[in-house]
Protein backbone atom coordinates (compact mmCIF):
# COMPACT_ATOMS: atom_id res chain seq x y z
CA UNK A 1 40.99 114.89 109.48
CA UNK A 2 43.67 114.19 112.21
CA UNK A 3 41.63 112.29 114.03
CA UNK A 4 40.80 110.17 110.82
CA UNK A 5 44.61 109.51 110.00
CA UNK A 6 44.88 108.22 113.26
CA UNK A 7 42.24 106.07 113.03
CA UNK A 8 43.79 104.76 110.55
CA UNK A 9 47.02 104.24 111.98
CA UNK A 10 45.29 102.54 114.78
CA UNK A 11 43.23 99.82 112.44
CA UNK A 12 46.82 99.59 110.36
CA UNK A 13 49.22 98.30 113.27
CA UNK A 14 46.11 96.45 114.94
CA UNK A 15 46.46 94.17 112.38
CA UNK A 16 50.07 93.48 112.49
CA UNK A 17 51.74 91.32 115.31
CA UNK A 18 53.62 92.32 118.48
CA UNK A 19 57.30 91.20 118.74
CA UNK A 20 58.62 91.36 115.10
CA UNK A 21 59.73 94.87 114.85
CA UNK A 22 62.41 96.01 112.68
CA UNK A 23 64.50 99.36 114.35
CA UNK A 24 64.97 101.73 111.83
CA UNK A 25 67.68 104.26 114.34
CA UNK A 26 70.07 102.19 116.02
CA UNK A 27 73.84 102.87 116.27
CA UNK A 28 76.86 100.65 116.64
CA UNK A 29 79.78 102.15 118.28
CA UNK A 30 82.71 99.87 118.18
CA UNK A 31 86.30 100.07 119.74
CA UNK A 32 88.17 101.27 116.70
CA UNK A 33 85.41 104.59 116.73
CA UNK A 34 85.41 105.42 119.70
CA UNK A 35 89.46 105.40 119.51
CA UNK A 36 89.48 107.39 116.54
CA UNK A 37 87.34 109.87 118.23
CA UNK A 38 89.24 109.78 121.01
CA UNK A 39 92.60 110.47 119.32
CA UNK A 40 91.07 113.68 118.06
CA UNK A 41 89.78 115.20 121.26
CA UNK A 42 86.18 114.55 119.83
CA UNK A 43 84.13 112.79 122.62
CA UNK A 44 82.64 115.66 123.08
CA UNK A 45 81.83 117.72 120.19
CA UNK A 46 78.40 116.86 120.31
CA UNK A 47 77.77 117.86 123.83
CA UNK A 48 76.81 114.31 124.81
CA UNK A 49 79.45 111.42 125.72
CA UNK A 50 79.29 108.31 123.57
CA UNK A 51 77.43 105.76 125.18
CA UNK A 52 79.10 102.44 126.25
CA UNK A 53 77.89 99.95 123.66
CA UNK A 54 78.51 95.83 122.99
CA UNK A 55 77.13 92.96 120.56
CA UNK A 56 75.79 91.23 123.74
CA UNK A 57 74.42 93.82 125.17
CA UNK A 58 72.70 95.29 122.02
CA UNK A 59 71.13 91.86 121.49
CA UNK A 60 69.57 91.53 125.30
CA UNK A 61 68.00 94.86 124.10
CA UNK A 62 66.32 93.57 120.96
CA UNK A 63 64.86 90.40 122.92
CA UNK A 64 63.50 92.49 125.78
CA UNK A 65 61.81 95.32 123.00
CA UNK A 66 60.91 92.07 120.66
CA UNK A 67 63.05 93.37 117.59
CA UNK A 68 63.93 90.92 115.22
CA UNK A 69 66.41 93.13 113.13
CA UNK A 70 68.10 96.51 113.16
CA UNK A 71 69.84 98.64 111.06
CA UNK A 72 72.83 99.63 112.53
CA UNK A 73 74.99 103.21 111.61
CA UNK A 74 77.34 105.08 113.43
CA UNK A 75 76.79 107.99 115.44
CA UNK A 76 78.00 111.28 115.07
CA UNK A 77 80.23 112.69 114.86
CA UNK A 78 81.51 111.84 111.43
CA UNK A 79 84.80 110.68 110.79
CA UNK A 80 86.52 113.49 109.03
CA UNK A 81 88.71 115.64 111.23
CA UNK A 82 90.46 117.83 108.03
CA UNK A 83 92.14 114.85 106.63
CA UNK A 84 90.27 113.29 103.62
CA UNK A 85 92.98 110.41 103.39
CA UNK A 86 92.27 109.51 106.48
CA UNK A 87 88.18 109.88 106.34
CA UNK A 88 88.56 107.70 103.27
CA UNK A 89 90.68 104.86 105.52
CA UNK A 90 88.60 104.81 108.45
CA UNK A 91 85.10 104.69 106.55
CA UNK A 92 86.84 101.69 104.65
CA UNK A 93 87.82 99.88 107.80
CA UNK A 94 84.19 100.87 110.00
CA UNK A 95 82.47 99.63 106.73
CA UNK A 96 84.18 96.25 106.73
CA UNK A 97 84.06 96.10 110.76
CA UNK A 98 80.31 96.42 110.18
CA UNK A 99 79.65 93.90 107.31
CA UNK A 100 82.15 91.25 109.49
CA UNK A 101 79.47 91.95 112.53
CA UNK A 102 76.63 91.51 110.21
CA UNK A 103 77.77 88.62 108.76
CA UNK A 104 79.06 86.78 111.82
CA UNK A 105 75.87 87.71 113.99
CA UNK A 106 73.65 84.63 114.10
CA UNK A 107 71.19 83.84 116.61
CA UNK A 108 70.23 80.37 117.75
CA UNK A 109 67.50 79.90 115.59
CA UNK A 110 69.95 81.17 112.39
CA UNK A 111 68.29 84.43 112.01
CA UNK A 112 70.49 87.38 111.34
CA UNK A 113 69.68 90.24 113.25
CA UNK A 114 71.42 92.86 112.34
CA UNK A 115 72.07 94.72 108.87
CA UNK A 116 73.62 97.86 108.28
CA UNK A 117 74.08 100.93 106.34
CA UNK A 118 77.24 102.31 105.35
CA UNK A 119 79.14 105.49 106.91
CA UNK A 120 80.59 107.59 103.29
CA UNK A 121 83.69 109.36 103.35
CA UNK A 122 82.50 113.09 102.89
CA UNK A 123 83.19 115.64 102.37
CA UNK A 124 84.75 114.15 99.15
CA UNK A 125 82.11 113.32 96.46
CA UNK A 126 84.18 111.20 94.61
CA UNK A 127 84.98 108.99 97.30
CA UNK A 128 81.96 108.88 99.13
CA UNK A 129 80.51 107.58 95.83
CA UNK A 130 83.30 104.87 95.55
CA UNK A 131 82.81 103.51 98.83
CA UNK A 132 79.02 103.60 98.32
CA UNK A 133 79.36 101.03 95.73
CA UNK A 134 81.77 99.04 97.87
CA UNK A 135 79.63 98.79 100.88
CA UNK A 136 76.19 98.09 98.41
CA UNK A 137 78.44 95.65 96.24
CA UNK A 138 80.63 93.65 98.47
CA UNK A 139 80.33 94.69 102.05
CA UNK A 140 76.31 93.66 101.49
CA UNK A 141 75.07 97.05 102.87
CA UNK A 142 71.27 97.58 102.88
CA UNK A 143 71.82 101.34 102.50
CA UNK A 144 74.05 104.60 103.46
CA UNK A 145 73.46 106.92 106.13
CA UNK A 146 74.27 110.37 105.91
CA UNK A 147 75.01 113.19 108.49
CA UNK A 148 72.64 116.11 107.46
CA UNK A 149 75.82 118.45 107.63
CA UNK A 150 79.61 117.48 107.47
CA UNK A 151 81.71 120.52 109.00
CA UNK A 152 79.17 123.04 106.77
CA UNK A 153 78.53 120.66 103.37
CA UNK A 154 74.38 120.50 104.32
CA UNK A 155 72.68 117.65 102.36
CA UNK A 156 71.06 119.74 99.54
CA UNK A 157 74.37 121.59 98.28
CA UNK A 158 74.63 121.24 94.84
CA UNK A 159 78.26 119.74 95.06
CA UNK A 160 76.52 116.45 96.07
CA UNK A 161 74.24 115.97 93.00
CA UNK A 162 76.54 113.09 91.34
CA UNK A 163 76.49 111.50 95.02
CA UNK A 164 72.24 111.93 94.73
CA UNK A 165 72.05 110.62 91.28
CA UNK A 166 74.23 107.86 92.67
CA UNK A 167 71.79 106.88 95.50
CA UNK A 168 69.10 106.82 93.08
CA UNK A 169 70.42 105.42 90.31
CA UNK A 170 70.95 101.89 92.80
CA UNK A 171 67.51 102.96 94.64
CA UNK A 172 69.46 103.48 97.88
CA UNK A 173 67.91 103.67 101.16
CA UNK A 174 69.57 106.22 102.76
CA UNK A 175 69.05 106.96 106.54
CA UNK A 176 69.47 110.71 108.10
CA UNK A 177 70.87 111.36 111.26
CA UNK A 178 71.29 115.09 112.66
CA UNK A 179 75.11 115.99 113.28
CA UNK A 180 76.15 119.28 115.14
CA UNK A 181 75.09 122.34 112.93
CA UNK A 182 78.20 124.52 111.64
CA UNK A 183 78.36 127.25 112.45
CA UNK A 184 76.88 126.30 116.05
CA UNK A 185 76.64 129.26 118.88
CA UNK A 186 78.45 126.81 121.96
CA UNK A 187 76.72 129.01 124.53
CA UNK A 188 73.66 127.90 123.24
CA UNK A 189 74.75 124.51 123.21
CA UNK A 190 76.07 124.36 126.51
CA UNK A 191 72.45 126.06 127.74
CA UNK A 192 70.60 123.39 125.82
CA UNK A 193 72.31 120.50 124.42
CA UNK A 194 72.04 119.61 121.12
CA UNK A 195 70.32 116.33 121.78
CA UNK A 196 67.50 118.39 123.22
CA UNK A 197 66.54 121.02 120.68
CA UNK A 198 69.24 121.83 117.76
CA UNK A 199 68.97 117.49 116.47
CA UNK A 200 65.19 118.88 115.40
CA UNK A 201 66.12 121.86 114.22
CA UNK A 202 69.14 120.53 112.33
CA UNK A 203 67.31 118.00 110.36
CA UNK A 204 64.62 120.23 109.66
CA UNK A 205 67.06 122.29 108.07
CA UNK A 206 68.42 119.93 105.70
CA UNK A 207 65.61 118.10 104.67
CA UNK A 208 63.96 121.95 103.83
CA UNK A 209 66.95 122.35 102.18
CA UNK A 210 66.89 119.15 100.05
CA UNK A 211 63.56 120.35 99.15
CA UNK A 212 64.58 124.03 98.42
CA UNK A 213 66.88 122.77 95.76
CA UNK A 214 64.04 120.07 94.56
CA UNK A 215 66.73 117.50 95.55
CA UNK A 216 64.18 114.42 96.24
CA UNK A 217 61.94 115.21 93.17
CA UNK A 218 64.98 115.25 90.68
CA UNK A 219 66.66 111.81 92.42
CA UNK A 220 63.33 110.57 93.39
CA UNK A 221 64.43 107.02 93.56
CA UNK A 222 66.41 107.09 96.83
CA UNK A 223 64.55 106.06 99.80
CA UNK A 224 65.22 108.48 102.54
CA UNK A 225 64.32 108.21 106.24
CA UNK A 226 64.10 111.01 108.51
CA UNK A 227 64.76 110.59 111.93
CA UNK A 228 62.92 111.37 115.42
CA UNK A 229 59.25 111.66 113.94
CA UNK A 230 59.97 114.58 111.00
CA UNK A 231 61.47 116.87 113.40
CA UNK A 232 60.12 120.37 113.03
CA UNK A 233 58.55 119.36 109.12
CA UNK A 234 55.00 119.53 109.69
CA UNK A 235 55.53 122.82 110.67
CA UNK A 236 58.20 123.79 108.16
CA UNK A 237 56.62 122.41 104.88
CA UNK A 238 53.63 124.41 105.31
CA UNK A 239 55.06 127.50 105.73
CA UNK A 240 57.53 126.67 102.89
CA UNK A 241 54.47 125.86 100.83
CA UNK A 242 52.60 129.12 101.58
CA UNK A 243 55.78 131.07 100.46
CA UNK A 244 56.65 129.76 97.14
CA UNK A 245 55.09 131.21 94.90
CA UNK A 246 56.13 134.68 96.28
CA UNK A 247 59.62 133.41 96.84
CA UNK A 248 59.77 131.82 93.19
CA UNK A 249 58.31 134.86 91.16
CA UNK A 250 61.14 137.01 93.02
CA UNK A 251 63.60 134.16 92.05
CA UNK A 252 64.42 133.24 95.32
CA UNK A 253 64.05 129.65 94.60
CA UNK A 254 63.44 127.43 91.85
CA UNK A 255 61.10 124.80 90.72
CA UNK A 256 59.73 122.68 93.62
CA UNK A 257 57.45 119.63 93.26
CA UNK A 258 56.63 119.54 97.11
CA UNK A 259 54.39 116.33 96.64
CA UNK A 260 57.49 114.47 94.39
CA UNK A 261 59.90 115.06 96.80
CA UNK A 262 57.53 114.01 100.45
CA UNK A 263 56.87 110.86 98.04
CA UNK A 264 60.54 109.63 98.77
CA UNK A 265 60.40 110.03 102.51
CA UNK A 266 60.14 107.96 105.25
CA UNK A 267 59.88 108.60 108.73
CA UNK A 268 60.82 107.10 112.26
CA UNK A 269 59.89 107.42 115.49
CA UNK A 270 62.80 107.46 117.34
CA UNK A 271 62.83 109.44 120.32
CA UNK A 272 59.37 108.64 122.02
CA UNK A 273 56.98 110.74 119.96
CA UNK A 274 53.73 111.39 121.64
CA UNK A 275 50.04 111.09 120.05
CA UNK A 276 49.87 114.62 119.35
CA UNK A 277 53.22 114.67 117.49
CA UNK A 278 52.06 111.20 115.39
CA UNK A 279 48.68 113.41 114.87
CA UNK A 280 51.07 116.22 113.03
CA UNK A 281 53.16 113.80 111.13
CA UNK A 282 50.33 112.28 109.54
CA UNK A 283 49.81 115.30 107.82
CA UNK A 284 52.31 115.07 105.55
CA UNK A 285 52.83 111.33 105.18
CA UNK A 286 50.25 108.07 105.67
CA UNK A 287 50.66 105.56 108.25
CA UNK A 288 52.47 103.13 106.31
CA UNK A 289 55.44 105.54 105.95
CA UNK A 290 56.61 105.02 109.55
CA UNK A 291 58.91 103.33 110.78
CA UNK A 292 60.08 101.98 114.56
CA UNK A 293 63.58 103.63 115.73
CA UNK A 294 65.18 103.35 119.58
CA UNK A 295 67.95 105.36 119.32
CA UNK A 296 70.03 102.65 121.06
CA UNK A 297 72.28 102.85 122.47
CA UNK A 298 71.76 106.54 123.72
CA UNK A 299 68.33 105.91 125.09
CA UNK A 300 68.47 102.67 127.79
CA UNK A 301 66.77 99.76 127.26
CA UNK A 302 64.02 99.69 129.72
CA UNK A 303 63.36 103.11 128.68
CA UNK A 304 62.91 101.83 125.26
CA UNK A 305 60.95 99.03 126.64
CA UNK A 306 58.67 101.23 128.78
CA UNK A 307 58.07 103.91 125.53
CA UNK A 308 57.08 100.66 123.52
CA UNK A 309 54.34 100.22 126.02
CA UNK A 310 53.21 103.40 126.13
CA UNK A 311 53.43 103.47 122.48
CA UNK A 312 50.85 100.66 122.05
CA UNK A 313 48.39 102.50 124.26
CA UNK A 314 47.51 104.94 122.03
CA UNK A 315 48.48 103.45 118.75
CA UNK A 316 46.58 100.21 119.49
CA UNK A 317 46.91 96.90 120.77
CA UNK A 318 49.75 95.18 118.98
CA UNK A 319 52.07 97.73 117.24
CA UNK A 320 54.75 96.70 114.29
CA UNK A 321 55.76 99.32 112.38
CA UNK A 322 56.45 99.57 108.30
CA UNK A 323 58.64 99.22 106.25
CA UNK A 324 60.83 96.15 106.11
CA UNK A 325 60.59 96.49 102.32
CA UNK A 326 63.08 99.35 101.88
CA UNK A 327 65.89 97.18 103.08
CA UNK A 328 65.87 96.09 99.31
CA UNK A 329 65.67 97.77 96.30
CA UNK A 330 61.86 98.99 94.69
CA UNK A 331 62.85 97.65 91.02
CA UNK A 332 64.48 94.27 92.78
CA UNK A 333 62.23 93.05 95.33
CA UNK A 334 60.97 90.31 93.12
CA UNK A 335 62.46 90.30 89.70
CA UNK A 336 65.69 89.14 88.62
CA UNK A 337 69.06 91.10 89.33
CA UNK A 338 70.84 91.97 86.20
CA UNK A 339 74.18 93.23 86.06
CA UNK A 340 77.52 93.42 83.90
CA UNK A 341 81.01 94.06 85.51
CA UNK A 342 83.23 95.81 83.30
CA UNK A 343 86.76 94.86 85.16
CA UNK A 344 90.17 95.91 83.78
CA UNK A 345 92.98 93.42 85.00
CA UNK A 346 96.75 94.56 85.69
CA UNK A 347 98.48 92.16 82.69
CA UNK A 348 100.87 90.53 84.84
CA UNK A 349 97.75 88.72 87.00
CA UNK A 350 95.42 88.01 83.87
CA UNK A 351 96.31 84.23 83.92
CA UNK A 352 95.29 84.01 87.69
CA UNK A 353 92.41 86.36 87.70
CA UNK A 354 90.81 84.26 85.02
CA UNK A 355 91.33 81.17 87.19
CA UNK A 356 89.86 82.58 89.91
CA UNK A 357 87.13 84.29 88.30
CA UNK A 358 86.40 81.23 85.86
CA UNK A 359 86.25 79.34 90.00
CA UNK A 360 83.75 81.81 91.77
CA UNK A 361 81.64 81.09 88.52
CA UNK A 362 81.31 77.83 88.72
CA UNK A 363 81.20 77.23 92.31
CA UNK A 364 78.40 80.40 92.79
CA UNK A 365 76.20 78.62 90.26
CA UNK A 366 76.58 74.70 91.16
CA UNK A 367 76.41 75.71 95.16
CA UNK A 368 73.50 79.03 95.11
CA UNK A 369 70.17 78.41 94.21
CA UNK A 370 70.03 81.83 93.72
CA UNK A 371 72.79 82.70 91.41
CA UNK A 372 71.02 81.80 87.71
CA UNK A 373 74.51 82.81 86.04
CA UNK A 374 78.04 84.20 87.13
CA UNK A 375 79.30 84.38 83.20
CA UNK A 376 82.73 85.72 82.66
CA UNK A 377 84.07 86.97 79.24
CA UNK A 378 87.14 88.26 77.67
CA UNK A 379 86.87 91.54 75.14
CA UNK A 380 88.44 90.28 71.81
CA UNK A 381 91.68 92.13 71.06
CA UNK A 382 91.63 92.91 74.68
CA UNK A 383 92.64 89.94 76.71
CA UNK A 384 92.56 92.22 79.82
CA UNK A 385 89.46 93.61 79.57
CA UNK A 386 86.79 91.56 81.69
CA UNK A 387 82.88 91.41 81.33
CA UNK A 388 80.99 89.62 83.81
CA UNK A 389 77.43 88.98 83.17
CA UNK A 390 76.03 88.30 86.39
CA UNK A 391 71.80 87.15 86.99
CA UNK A 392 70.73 86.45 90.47
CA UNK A 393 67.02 85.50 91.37
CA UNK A 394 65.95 88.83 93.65
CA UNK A 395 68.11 90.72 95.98
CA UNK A 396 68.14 88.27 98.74
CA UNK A 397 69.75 86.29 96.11
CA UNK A 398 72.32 88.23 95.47
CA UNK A 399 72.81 89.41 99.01
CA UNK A 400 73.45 86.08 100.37
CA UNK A 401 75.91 85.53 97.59
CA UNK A 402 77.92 88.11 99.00
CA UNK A 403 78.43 86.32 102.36
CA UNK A 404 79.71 83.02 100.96
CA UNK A 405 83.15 81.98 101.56
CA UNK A 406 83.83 81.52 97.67
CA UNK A 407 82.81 84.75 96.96
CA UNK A 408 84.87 85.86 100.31
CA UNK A 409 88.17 84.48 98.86
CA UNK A 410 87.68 85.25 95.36
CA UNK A 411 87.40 88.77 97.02
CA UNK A 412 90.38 88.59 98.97
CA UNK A 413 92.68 86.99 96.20
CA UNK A 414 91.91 89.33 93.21
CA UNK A 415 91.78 92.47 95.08
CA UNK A 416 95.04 93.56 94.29
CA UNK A 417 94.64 92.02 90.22
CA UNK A 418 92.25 94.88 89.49
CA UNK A 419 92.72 98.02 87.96
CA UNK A 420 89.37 98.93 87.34
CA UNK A 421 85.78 98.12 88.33
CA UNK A 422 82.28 99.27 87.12
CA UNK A 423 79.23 97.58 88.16
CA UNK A 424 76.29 98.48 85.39
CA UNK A 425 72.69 97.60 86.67
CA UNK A 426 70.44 96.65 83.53
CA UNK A 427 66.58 95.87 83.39
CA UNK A 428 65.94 93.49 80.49
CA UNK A 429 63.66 95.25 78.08
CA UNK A 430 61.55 91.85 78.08
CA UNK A 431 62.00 89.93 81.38
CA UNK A 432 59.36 87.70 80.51
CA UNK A 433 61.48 86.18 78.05
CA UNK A 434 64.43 85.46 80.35
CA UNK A 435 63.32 81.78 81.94
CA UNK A 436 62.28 80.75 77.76
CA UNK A 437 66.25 81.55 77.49
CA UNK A 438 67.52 79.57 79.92
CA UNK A 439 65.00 76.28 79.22
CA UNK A 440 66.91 76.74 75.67
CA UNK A 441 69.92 76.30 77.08
């Protein structure tokens, strides 16, 4: 049956073109990071400096490997060192450093690529929710990536279920990365650095642990990656399997859908897997569910060239992995985007927010092809009260409408007029109806 699955694998990429990869594990360490870090005597809390990185030197990598996009995160560690007013400021500022990269990185031929998913300020819930919908909403991320443990909060606590709902509630891709386990024996890590061993073992751990609490199954609309080829989880899932029915009649554990909660995972293959590690991954998911990664800028680029080659020896003769697809949302990729602001406007600025919201309308509908309607509304009795009903043709739609300079200023020049905002996804209960409503108008 292994052998099959690989078969498989080997018809699947043999079929697909050489050259357009997409890198699912890449990091972007900029000056302001590494600084922070810095400033708190963290450089090297996870046993391993942080590697020297650049825009130029990130995009010599991506010709030389043939990838056409990546999805860039930060590395660990996370930036919370005890002070969640300052976690909250610094994701805010990486975020925006990020989406200005993204936005101003074009190549000659007008291709963008990079895109990126946003760092959240956890340990706080609330916050790291709030910025979520920033970085999705106006920053233009494609997704979130989480650490699988922030100072002893593992992924899978219960304390993050409104953060989970969340994430699947906007179908969220949301990309894993092992931090430094808490508590963490330092003779052990000093013997054998994290990188090496504890990474595997550490997103093992919280993935089982998702799973323990059903996590995946109950928000099974997030789209999750796990990093460096599953880790240890073709080992761990079967043994969790062939203990839970002892471990739930003893009520160790509750109810777990095993196959509900593998359904939302993804899997890259950062780190150089070899056949025989492919061969056990493909026991718990199909070919289609993985996913390129080069750890960049911690593994060098010829390495990454060289494991691409050796990669294509045993996988077949072209190789270009899955996935581009989770970038964008499952219930968007080809239907319209519906959504209603609900904004609540500080009363002194009402008579300029309407001018500039009453602009961005206009302009985003006479200027996007994309943008069917920007529509904004006043509450009667409550001239403060905004709704903005906004329709955009799919999500690359609506993500380019983010980018443009209109949107940009309107951005810049209301921030400070709002009190409140709440962005409220709808699905039309008949979307065939929607272009007969538009030829009537």
């Amino acid at each position: 049956m292994k052998r099959y699955y690989l078969f498989v694998l080997l018809l699947l990429v043999s079929l697909m073109s050489f050259g357009q990869l997409t890198d699912y594990h890449a990091h972007c360490i900029p000056a302001s990071y590494r600084e922070l870090v810095s400033s708190h005597g963290m450089l090297l809390d996870e046993g391993f400096p942080l590697p020297e990185w650049s825009l130029e030197s990130h995009l010599k990598l991506m010709n030389q490997a043939g990838i056409s996009t990546s999805v860039l995160t930060l590395p660990a560690p996370h930036p919370y060192f005890g002070d969640q007013a300052e976690c909250n400021t610094w994701c805010r500022r990486l975020n925006e450093e990020l989406s200005t990269l993204v936005r101003c990185s074009v190549t000659s031929d007008g291709g963008r690529p990079f895109v990126f998913a946003a760092v959240l300020p956890l340990p706080d819930v609330e916050s790291a929710i709030a910025e979520a919908a920033y970085a999705l909403d106006t920053l233009g991320a494609v997704g979130v990536k989480l650490a699988t443990n922030v100072y002893g909060q593992y992924l899978g606590d219960s304390v993050l279920d409104p953060l989970m709902q969340f994430l699947s509630d906007r179908h969220a891709l949301v990309i894993l990365h092992p931090h430094k386990p808490c508590p963490v024996n330092e003779a052990v890590m000093r013997q054998t650095p994290l990188a090496m061993q504890e990474y595997l073992s550490e997103t093992t751990r919280t993935v089982c642990n998702m799973i323990s609490r059903n996590v995946l199954a109950r928000y099974p609309n997030m789209r999750v990656v796990v990093p460096h080829a599953g880790a240890y989880l073709p080992i761990a899932l079967p043994r969790m399997r062939s203990l839970y029915a002892v471990m739930q009649r003893n009520g160790l554990v509750g109810e777990i859908d095993f196959e509900k909660n593998i359904s939302s995972l993804w899997f890259d293959l950062a780190g150089a897997p070899s056949e025989s590690t492919v061969e056990a991954l493909l026991t718990l998911t199909t070919p289609e569910r993985l996913l390129y990664g080069t750890d960049y800028p911690y593994v060098a680029g010829q390495v990454i060239v060289n494991n691409i080659e050796r990669m294509k020896k045993y996988l077949g003769k072209d190789i270009s992995m899955n996935g581009k697809e989770i970038t964008e949302s499952k219930a968007n990729q080809s239907a319209l985007i519906t959504r209603i602001a609900e904004i609540e406007v500080y009363k002194k600025y009402l008579s300029a927010y309407l001018q500039a919201a009453g602009r961005v309308g206009q302009l985003s509908v006479e200027k996007e092809e994309g943008v069917v309607c920007i529509f904004p509304m006043q509450v009667s009795g409550k001239p403060n009260v905004i709704r903005i009903v906004e329709i955009y043709r799919d999500t690359a739609a609506y993500q380019e409408h983010l980018k443009t300079e209109h949107f940009l200023e309107y951005k810049r020049s209301t921030l400070h007029m709002v009190k409140s905002l709440r962005l409220v996804d709808v699905e039309p209960l008949t979307p065939d109806a929607m272009p007969m409503v538009f030829k009537k108008i």
